[in-house]
Protein backbone atom coordinates (compact mmCIF):
# COMPACT_ATOMS: atom_id res chain seq x y z
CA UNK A 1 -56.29 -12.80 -11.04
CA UNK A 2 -57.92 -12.83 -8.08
CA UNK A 3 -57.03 -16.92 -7.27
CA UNK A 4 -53.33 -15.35 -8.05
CA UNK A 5 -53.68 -12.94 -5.44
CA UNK A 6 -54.97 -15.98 -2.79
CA UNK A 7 -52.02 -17.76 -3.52
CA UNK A 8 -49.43 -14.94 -3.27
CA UNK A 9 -51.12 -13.93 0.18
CA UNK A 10 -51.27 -17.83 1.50
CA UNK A 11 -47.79 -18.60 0.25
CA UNK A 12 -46.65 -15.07 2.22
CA UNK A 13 -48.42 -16.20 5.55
CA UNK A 14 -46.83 -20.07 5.02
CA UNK A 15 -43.07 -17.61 5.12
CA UNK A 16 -43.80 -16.10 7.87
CA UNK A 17 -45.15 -18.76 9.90
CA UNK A 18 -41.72 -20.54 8.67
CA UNK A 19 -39.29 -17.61 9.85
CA UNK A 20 -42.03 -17.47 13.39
CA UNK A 21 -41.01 -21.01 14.40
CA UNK A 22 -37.24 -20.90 12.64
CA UNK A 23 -37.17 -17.83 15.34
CA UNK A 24 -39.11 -19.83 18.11
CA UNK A 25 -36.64 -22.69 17.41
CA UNK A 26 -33.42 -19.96 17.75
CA UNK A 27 -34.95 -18.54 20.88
CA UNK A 28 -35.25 -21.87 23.02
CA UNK A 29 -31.92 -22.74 22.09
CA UNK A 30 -30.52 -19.91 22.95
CA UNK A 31 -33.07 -19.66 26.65
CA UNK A 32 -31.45 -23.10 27.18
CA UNK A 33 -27.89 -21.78 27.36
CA UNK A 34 -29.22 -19.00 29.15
CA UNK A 35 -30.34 -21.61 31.70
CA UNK A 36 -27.41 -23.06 31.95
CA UNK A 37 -25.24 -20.00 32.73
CA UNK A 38 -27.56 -19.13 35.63
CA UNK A 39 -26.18 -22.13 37.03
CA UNK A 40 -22.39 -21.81 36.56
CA UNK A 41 -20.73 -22.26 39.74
CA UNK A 42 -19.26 -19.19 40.52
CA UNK A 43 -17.25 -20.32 43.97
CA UNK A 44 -15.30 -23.74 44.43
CA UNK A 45 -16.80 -26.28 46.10
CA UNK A 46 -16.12 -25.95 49.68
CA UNK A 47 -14.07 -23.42 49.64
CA UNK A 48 -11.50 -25.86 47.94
CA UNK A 49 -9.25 -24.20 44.78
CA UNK A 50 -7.73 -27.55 43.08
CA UNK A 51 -7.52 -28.34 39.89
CA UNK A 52 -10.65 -29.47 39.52
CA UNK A 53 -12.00 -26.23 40.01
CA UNK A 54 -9.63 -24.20 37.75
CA UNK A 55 -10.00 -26.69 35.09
CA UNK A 56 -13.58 -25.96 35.63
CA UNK A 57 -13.24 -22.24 35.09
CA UNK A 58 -10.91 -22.39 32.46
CA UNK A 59 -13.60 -24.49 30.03
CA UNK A 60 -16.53 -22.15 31.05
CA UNK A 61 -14.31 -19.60 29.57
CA UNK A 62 -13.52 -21.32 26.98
CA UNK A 63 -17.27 -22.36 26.01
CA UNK A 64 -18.30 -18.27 26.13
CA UNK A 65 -15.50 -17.57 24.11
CA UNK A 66 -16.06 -20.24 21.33
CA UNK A 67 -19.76 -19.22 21.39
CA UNK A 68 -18.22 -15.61 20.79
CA UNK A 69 -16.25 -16.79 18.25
CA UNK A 70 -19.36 -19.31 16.36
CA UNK A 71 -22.01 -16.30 16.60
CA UNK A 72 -19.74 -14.07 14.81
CA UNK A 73 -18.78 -16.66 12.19
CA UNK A 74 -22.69 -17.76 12.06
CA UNK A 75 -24.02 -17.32 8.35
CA UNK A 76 -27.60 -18.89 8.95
CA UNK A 77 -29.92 -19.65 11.35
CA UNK A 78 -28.91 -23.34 11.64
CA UNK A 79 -25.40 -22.14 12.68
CA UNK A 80 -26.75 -19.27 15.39
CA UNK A 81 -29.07 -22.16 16.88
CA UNK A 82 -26.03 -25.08 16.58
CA UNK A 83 -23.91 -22.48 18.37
CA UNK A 84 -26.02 -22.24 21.32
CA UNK A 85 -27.04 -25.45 21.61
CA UNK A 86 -23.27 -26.35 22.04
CA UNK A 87 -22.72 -23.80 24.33
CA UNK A 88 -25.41 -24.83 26.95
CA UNK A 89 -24.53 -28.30 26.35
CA UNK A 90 -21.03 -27.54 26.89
CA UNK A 91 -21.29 -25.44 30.27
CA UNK A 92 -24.03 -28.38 31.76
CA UNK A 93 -21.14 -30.65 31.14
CA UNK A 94 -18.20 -29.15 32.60
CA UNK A 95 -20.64 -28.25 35.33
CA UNK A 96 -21.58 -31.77 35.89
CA UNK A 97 -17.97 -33.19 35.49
CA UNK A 98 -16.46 -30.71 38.11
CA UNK A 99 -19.62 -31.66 40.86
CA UNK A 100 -18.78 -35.11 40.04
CA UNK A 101 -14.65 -35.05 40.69
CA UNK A 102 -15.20 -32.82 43.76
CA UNK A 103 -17.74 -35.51 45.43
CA UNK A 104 -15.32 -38.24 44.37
CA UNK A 105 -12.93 -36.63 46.89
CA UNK A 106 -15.60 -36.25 49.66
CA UNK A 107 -16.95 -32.82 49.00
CA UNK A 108 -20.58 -32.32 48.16
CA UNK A 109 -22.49 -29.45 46.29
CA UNK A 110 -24.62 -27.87 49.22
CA UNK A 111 -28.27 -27.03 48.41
CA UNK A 112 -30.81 -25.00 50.93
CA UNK A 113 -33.99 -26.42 51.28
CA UNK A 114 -36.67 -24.04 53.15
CA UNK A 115 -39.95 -25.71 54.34
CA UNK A 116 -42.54 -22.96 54.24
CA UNK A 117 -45.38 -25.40 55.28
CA UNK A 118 -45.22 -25.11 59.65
């Protein structure tokens, strides 16, 4: 009875150290994306509206809204974390496509860089 009760307890903490990292696994996909709409370019490159940058908008719209629609259509955790995982690979690519076309046309994404060391 009591090697019964050893096994029921050890087979409970093997389930929850399953659904621990399942969740673990859920959460980083989900801090990528959250990553990756920090950096969504919320003004056109150089003050330049073209195509390239309403194309631009247009998919990040699109990519929120088909995340949207996958969460609410999710029925596992595999589909929550595939969700995601699309969506932050989605907005790093339109991101990277739209930086690209703009510099092809002579227009640069600006960065700051402050020294602190004097």
């Amino acid at each position: 009875m009591k090697n019964l009760a050893l096994i029921a307890g050890i087979a409970s903490l093997v389930a929850v150290g399953s659904a621990a990292s399942a969740t673990a696994t859920t959460l980083y996909e989900e801090a990528y994306a959250r990553e990756q709409e920090k950096l969504i370019i919320t003004a056109p490159i150089a003050g330049i509206q073209n195509r390239l940058w309403f194309d631009y908008r247009i998919d990040v719209m699109e990519a929120q809204k088909e995340l949207s629609s996958d969460l609410r259509g999710a029925s596992d955790l595999e589909d929550r974390r595939d969700a995601w995982e699309e969506y932050g690979h989605e907005l790093s690519k339109e991101r990277k496509r739209y930086i690209e076309g703009m510099a092809k046309r002579g227009y640069r994404m600006g960065t700051v860089t402050v020294d602190t060391q004097s």
